[in-house]
N, C-alpha and C. Protein backbone atom coordinates (compact mmCIF):
# COMPACT_ATOMS: atom_id res chain seq x y z
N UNK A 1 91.67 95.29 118.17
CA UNK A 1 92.86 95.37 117.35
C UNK A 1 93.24 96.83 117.17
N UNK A 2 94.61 97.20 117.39
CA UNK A 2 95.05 98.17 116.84
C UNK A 2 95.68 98.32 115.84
N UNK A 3 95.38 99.57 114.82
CA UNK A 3 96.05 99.49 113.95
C UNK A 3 97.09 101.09 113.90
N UNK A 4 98.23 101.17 113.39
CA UNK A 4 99.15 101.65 113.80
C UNK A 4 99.86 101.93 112.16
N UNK A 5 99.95 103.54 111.86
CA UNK A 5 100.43 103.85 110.73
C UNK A 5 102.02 103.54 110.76
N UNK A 6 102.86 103.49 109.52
CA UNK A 6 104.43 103.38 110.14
C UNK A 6 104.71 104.04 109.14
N UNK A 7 106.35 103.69 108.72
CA UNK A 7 106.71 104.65 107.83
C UNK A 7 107.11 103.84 106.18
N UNK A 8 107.52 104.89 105.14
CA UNK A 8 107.19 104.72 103.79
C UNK A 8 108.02 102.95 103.98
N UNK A 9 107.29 102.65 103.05
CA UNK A 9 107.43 101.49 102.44
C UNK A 9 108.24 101.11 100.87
N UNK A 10 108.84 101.93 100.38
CA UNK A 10 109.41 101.62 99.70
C UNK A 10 110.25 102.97 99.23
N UNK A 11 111.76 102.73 98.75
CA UNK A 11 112.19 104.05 98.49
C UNK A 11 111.70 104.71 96.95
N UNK A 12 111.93 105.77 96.61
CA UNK A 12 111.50 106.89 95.51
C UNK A 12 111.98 105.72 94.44
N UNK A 13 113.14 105.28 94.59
CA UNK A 13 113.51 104.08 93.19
C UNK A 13 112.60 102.85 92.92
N UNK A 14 111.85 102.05 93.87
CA UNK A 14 111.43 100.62 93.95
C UNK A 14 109.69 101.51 93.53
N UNK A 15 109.69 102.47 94.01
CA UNK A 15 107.82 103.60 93.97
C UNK A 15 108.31 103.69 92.55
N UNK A 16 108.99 104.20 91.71
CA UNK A 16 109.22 104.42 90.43
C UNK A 16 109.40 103.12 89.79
N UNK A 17 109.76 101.93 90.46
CA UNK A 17 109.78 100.79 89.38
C UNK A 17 108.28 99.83 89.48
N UNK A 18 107.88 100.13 90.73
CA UNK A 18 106.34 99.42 90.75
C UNK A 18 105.23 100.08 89.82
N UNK A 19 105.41 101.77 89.62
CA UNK A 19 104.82 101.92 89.36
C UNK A 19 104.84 102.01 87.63
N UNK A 20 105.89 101.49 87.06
CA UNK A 20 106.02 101.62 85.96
C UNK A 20 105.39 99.99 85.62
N UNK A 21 105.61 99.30 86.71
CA UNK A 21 105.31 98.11 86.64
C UNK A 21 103.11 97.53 86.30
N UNK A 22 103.09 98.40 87.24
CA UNK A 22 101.82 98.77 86.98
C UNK A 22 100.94 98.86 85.95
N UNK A 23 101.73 100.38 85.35
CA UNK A 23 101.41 100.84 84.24
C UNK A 23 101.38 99.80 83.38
N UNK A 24 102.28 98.84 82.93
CA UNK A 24 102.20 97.82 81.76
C UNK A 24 100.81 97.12 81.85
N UNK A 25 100.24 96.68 82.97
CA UNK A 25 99.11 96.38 83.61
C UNK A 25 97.36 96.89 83.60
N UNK A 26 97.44 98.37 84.21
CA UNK A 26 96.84 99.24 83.65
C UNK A 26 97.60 100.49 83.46
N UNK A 27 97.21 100.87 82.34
CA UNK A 27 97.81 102.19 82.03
C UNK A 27 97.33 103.56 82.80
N UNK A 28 95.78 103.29 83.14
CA UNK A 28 95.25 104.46 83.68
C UNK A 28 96.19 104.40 85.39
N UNK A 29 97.06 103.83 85.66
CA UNK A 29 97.53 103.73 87.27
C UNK A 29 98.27 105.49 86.72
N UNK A 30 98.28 106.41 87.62
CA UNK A 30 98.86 107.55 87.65
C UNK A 30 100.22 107.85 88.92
N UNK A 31 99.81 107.28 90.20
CA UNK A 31 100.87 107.61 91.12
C UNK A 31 100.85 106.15 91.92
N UNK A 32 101.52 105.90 92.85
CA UNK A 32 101.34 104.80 94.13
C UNK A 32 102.39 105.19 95.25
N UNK A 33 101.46 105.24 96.16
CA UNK A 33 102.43 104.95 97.69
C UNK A 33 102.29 104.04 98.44
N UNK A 34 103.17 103.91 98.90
CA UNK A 34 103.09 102.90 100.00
C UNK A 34 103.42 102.66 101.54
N UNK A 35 102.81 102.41 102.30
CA UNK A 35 103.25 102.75 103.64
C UNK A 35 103.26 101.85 104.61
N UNK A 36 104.06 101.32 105.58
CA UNK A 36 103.30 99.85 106.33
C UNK A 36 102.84 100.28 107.23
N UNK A 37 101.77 99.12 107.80
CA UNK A 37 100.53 99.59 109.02
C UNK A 37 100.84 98.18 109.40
N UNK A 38 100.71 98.36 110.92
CA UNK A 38 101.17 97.41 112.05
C UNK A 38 99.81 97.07 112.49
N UNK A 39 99.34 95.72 113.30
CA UNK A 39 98.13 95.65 113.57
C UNK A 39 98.73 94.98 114.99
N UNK A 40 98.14 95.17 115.76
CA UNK A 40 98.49 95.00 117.14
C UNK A 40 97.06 94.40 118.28
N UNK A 41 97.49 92.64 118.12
CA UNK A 41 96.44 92.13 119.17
C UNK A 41 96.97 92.07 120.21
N UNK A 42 95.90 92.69 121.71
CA UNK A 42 96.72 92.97 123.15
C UNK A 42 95.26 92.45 123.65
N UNK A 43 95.93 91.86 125.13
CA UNK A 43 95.05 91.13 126.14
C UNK A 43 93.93 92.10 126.50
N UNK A 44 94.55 93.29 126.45
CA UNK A 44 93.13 94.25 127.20
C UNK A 44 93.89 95.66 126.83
N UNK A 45 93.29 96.33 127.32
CA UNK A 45 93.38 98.10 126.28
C UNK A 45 94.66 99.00 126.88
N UNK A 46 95.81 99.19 126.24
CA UNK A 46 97.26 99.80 126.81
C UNK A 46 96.73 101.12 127.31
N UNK A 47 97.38 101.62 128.38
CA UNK A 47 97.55 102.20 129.21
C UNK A 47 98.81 103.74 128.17
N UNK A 48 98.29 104.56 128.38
CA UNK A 48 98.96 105.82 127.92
C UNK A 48 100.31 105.72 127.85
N UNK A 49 101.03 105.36 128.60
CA UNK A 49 102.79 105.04 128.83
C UNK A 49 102.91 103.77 127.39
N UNK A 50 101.98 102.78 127.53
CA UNK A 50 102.17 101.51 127.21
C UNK A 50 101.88 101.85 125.62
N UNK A 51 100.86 102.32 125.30
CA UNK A 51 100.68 102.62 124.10
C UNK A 51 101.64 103.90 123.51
N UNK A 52 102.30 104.76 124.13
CA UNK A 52 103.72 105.54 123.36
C UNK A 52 104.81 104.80 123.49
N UNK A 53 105.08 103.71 124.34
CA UNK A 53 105.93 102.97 123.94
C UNK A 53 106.26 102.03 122.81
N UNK A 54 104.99 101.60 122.60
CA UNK A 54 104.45 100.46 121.07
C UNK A 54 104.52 101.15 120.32
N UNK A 55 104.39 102.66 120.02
CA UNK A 55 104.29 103.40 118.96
C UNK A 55 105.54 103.86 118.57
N UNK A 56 106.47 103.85 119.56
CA UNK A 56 107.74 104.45 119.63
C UNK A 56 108.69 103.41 119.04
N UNK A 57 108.13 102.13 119.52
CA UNK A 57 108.72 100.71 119.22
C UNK A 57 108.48 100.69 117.60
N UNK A 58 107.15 101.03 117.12
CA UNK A 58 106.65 100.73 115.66
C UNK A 58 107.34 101.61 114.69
N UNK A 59 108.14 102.95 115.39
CA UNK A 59 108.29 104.27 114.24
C UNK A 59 109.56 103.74 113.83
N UNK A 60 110.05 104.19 113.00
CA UNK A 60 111.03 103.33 111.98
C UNK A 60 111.18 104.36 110.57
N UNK A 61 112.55 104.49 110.76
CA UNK A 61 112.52 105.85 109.20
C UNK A 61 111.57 106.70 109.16
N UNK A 62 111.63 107.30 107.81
CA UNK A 62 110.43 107.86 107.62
C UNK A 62 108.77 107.89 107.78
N UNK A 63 108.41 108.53 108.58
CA UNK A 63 106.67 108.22 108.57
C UNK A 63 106.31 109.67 107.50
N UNK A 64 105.53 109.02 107.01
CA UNK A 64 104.52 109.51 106.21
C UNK A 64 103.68 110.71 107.01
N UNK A 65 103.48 111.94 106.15
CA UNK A 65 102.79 112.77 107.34
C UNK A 65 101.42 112.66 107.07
N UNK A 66 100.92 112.04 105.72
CA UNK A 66 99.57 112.40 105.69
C UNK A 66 99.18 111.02 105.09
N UNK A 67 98.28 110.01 106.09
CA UNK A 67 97.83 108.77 105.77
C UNK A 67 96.59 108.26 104.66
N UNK A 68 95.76 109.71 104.64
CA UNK A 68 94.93 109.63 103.97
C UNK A 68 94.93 108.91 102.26
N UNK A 69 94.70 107.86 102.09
CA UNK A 69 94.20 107.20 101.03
C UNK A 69 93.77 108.14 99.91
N UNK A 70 94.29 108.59 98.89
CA UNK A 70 93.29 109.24 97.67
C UNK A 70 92.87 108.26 96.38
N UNK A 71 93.63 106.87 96.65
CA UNK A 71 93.00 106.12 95.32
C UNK A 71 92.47 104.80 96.14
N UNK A 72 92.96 103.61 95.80
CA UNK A 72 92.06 102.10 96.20
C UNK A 72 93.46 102.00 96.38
N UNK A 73 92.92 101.57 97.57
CA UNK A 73 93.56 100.81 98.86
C UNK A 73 93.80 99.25 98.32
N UNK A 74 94.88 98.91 98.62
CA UNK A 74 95.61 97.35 98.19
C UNK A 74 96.42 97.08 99.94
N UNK A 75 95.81 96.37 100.62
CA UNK A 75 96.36 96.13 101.56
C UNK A 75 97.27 94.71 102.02
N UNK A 76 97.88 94.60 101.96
CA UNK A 76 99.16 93.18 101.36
C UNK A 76 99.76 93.20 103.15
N UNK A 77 99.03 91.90 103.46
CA UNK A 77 99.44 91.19 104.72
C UNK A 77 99.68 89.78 104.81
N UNK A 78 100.41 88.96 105.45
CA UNK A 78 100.38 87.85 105.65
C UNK A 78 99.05 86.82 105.35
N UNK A 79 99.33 85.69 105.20
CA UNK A 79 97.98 85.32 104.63
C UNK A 79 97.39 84.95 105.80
N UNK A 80 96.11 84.44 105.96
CA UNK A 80 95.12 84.11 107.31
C UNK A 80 95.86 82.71 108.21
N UNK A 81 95.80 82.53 109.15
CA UNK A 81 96.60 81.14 109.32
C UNK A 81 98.07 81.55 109.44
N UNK A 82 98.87 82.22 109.21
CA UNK A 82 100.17 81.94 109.35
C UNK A 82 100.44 83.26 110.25
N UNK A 83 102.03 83.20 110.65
CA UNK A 83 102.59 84.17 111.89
C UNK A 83 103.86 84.25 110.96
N UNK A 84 103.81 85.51 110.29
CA UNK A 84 105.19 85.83 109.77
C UNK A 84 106.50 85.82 110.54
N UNK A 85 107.43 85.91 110.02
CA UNK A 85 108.71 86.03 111.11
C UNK A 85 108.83 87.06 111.26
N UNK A 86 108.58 88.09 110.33
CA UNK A 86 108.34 89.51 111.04
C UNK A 86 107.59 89.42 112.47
N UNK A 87 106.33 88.71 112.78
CA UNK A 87 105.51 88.70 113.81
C UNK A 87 106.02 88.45 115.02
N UNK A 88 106.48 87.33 114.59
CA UNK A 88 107.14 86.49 115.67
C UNK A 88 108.55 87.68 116.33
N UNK A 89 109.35 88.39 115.40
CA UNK A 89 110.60 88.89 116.39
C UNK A 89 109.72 90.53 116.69
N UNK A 90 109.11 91.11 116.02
CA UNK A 90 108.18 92.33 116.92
C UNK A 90 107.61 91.70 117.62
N UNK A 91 106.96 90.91 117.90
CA UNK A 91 106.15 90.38 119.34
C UNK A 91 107.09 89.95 120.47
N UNK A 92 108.22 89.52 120.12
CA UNK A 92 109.33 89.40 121.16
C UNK A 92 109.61 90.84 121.67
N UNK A 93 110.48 91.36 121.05
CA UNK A 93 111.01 92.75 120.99
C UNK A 93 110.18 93.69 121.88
N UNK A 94 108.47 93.42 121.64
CA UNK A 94 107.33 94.02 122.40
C UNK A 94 107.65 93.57 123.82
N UNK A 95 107.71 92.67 123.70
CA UNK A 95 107.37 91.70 125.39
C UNK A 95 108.58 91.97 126.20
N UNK A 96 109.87 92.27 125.40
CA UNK A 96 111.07 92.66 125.83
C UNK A 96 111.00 93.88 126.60
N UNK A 97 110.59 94.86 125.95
CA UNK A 97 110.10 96.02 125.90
C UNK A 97 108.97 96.27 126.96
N UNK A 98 108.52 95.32 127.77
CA UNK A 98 107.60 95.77 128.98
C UNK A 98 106.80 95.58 128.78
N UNK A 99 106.18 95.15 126.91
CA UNK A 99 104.69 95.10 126.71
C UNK A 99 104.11 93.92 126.66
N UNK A 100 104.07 93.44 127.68
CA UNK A 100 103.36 91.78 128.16
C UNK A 100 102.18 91.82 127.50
N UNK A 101 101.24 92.99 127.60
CA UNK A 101 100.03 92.60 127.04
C UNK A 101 99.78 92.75 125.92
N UNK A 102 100.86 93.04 124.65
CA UNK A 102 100.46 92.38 123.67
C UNK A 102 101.03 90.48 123.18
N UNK A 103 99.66 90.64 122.38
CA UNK A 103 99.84 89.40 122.31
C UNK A 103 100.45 88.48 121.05
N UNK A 104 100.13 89.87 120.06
CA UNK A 104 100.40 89.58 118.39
C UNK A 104 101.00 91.00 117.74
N UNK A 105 102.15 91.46 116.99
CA UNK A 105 102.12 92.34 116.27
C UNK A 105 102.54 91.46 115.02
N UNK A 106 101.41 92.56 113.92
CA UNK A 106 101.72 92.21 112.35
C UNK A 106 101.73 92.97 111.28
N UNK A 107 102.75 92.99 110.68
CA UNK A 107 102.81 93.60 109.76
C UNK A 107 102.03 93.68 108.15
N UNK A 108 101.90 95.05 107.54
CA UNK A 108 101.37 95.14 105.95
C UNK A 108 101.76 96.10 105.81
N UNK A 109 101.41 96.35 104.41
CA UNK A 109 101.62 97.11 103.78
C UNK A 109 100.43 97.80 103.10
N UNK A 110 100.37 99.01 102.91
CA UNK A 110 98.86 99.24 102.71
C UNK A 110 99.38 100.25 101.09
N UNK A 111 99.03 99.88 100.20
CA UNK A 111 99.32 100.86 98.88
C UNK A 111 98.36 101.84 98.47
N UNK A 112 98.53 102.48 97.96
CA UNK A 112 97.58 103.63 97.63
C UNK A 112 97.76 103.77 96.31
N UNK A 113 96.87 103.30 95.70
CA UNK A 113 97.04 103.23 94.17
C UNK A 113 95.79 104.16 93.49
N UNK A 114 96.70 105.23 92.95
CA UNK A 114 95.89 106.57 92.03
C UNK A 114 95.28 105.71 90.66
N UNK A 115 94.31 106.27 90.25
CA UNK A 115 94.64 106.69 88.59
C UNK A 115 93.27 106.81 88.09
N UNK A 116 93.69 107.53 86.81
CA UNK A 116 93.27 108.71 86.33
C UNK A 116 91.51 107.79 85.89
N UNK A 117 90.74 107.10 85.71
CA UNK A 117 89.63 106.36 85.66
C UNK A 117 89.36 105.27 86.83
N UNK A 118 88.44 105.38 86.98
CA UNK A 118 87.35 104.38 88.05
C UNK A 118 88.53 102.62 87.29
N UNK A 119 88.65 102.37 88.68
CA UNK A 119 88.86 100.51 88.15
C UNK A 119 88.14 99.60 87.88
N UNK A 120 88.14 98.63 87.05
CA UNK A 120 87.31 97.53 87.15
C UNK A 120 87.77 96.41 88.00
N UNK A 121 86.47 95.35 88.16
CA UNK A 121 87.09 94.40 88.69
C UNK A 121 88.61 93.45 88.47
N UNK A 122 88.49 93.72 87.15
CA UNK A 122 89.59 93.05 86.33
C UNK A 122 90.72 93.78 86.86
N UNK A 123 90.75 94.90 86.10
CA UNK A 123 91.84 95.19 86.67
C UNK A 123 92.48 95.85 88.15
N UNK A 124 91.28 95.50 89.04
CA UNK A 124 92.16 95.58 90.22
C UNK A 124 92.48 94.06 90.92
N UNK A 125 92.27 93.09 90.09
CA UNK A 125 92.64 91.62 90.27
C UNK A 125 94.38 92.11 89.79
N UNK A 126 94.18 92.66 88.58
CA UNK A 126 95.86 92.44 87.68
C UNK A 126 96.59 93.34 88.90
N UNK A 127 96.08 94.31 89.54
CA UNK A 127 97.21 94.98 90.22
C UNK A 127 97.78 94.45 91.66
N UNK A 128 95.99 94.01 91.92
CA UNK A 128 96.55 92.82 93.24
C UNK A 128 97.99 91.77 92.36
N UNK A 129 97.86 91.11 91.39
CA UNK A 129 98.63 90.45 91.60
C UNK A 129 99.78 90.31 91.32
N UNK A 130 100.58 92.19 90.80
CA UNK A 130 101.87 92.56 91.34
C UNK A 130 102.15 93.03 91.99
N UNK A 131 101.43 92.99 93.30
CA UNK A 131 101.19 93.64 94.79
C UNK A 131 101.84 92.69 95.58
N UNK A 132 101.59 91.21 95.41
CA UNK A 132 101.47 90.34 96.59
C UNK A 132 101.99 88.92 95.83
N UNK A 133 102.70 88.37 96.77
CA UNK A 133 102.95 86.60 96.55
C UNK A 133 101.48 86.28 97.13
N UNK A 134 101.36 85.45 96.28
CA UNK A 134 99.65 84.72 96.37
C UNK A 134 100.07 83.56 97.66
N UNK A 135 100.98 83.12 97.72
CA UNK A 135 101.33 81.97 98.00
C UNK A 135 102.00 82.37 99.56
N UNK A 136 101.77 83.14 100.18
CA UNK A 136 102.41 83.76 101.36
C UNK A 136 101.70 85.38 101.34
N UNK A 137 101.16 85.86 101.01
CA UNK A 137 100.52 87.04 101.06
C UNK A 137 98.95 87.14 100.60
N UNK A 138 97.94 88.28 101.08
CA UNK A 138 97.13 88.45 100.50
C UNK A 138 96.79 89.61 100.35
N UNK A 139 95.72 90.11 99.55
CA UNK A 139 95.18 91.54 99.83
C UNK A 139 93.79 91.59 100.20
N UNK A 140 93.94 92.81 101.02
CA UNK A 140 92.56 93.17 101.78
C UNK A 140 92.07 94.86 101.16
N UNK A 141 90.98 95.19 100.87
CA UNK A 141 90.47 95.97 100.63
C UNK A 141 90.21 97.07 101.61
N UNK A 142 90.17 97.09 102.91
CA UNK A 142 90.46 98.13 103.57
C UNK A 142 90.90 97.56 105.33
N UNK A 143 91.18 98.32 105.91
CA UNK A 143 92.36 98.17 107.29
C UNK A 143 91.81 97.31 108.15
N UNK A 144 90.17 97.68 108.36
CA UNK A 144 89.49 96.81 109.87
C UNK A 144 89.54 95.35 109.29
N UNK A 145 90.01 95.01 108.32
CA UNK A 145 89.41 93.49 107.71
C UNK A 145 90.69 92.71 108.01
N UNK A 146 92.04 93.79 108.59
CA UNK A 146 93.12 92.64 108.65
C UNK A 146 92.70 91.89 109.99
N UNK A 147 91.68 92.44 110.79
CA UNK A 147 91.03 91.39 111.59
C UNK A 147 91.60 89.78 111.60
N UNK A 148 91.29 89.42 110.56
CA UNK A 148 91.38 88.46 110.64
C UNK A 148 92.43 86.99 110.52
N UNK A 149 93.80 88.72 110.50
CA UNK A 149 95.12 88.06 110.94
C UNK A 149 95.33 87.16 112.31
N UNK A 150 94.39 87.78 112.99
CA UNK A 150 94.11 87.40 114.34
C UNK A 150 93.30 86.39 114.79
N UNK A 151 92.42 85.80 113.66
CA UNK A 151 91.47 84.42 114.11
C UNK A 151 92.02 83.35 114.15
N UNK A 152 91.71 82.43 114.81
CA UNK A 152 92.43 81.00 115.17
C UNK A 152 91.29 79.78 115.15
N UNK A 153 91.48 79.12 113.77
CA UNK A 153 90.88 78.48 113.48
C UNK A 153 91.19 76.96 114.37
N UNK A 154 90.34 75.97 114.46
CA UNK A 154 90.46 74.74 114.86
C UNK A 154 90.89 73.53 114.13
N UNK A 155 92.33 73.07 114.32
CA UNK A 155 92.54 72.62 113.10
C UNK A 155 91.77 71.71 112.81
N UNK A 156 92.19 71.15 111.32
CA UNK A 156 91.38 70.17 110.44
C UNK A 156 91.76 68.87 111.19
N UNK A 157 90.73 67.76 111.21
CA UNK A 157 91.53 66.42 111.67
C UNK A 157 92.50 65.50 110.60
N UNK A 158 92.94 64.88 111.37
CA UNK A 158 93.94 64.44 110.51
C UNK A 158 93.13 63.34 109.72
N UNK A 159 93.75 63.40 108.41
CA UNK A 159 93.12 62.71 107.18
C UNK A 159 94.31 61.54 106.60
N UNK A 160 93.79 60.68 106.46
CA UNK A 160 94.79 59.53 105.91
C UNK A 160 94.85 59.17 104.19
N UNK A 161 95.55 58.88 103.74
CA UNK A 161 95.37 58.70 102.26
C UNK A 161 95.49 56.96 101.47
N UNK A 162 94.80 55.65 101.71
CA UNK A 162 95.32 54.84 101.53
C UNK A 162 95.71 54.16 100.28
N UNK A 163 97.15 54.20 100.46
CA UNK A 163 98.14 54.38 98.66
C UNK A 163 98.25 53.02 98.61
N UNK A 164 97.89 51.56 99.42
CA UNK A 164 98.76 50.25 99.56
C UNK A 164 97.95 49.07 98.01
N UNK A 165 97.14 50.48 97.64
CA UNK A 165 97.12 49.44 96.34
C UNK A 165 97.23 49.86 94.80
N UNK A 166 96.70 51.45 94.82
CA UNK A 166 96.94 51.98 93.49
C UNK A 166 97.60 53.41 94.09
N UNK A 167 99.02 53.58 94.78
CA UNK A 167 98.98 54.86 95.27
C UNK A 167 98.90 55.96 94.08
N UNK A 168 99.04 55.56 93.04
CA UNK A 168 98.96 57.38 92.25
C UNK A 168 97.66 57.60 92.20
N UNK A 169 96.84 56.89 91.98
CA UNK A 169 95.04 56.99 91.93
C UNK A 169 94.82 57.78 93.27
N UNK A 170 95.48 57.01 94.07
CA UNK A 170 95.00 57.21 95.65
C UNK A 170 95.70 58.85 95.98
N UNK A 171 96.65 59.26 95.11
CA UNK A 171 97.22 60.46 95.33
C UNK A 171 96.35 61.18 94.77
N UNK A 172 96.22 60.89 93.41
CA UNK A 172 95.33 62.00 92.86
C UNK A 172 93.88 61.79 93.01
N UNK A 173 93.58 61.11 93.80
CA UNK A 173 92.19 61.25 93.97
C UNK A 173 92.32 62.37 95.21
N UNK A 174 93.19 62.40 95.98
CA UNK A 174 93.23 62.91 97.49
C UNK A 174 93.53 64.58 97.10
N UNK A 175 94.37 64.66 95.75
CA UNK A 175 95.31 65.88 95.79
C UNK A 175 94.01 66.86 95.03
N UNK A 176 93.04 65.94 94.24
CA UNK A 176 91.44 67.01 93.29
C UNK A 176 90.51 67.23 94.48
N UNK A 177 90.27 66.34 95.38
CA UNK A 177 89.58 66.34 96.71
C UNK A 177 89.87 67.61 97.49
N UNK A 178 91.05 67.07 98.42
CA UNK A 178 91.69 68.04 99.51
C UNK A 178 92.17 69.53 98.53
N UNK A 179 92.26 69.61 97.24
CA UNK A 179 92.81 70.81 96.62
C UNK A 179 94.69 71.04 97.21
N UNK A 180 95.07 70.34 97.17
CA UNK A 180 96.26 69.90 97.66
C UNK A 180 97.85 70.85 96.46
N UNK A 181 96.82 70.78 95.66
CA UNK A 181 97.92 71.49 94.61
C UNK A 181 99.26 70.86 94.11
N UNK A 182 99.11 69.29 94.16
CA UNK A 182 100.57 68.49 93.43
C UNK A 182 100.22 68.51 92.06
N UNK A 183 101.48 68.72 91.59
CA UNK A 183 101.58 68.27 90.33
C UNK A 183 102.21 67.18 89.85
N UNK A 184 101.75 66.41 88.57
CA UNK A 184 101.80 65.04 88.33
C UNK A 184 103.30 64.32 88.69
N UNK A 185 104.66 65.49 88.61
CA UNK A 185 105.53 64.60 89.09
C UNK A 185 105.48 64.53 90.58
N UNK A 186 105.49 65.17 91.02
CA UNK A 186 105.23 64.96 92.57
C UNK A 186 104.48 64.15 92.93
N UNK A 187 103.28 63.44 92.49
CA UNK A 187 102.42 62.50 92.70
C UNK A 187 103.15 61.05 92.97
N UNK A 188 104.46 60.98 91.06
CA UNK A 188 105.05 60.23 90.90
C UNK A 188 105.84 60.17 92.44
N UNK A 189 106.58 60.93 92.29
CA UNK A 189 107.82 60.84 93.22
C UNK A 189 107.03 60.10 94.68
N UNK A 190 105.70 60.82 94.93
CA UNK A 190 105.57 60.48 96.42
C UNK A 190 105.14 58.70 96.14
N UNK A 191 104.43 58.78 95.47
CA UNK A 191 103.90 57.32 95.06
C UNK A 191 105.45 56.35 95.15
N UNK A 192 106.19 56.36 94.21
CA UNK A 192 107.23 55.99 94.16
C UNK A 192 108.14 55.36 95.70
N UNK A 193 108.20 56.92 96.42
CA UNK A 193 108.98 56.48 97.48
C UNK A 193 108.31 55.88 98.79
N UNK A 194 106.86 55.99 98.29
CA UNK A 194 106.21 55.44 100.06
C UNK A 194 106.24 53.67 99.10
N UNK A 195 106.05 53.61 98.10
CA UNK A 195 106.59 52.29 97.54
C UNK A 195 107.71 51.57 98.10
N UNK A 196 108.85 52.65 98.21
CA UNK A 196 109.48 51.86 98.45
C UNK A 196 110.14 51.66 99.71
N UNK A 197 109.14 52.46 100.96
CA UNK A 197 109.21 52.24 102.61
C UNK A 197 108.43 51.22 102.93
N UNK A 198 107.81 50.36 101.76
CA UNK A 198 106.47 49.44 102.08
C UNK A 198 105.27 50.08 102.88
């Protein structure tokens, strides 16, 4: 995997409202930047031409001149399992571009969050979680771990749920099980309408 610095991630106004945002959060937060980093899975190792072209492809506005990290790293990428649409039109754009042998580009964002005392666990949970949609994003603690944007799991087999005699039981027994995440009207509703497809 390559990983590939890019440029700032947010302008001087949205860096001034996160980080005020922060602050309500923990107070000790002192500065934050932010920058996106591209991760790039390729069939086999680019070739000097091939790799200033991907890089040339990746630069975009402003780059950052100095990457170095001075606080904890909050790294906010797609979650494991999914192919952003960002992914999907840079991986075109790549292949357009001559670069057959990649196979995946993906995007994050990597934050650099100062401040003035050591964090606790706690509160680098609270900052992860005005960092990132939980629900489409995650955070990673440092760069080699977005690895695992790139694993390809085997899917699950398919699982059946049989509703033909108590379906809300049969929902919510399936939805505490599988961790499915419905909530009670939704149970209703689905119960309801496979009711009424027989």
């Amino acid at each position: 995997m390559l990983i590939l610095s890019g440029s700032v991630a947010l302008s001087d106004f949205r860096r001034a409202k996160l980080l005020n945002a922060l602050q309500t959060v923990v107070p000790s937060v002192t500065a934050v930047q932010a920058e996106y980093v591209h991760f790039v899975r390729t069939r086999c190792e680019l070739g000097a031409d091939e790799h200033a072209r991907l890089q040339a492809l990746l630069t975009y506005e402003e780059v950052q001149g100095d990457h170095n990290v001075r606080g904890t790293l909050f790294l906010v990428t797609p979650r494991t399992g999914t192919i952003s649409p960002w992914s999907s039109k840079a991986t075109d754009i790549a292949h357009n571009c001559g670069l057959n042998t990649v196979e995946r580009i993906e995007r994050g964002i990597a934050y650099d969050v100062q401040t003035s005392e050591a964090l606790t666990d706690a509160q680098k949970t609270a900052i992860a979680a005005r960092l990132h949609d939980r629900m489409t994003e995650m955070v990673l603690a440092d760069k080699q771990d977005a690895v695992v944007l790139f694993s390809q799991a085997e899917p699950a087999p398919l699982r059946y749920v049989d509703i033909s005699e108590d379906p809300k039981a049969a929902l919510a027994s399936a939805n505490s099980a599988w961790g499915l995440a419905l909530s009670p009207d939704e149970i209703d509703y689905l119960a309801e309408n496979y009711a009424e497809l027989g």
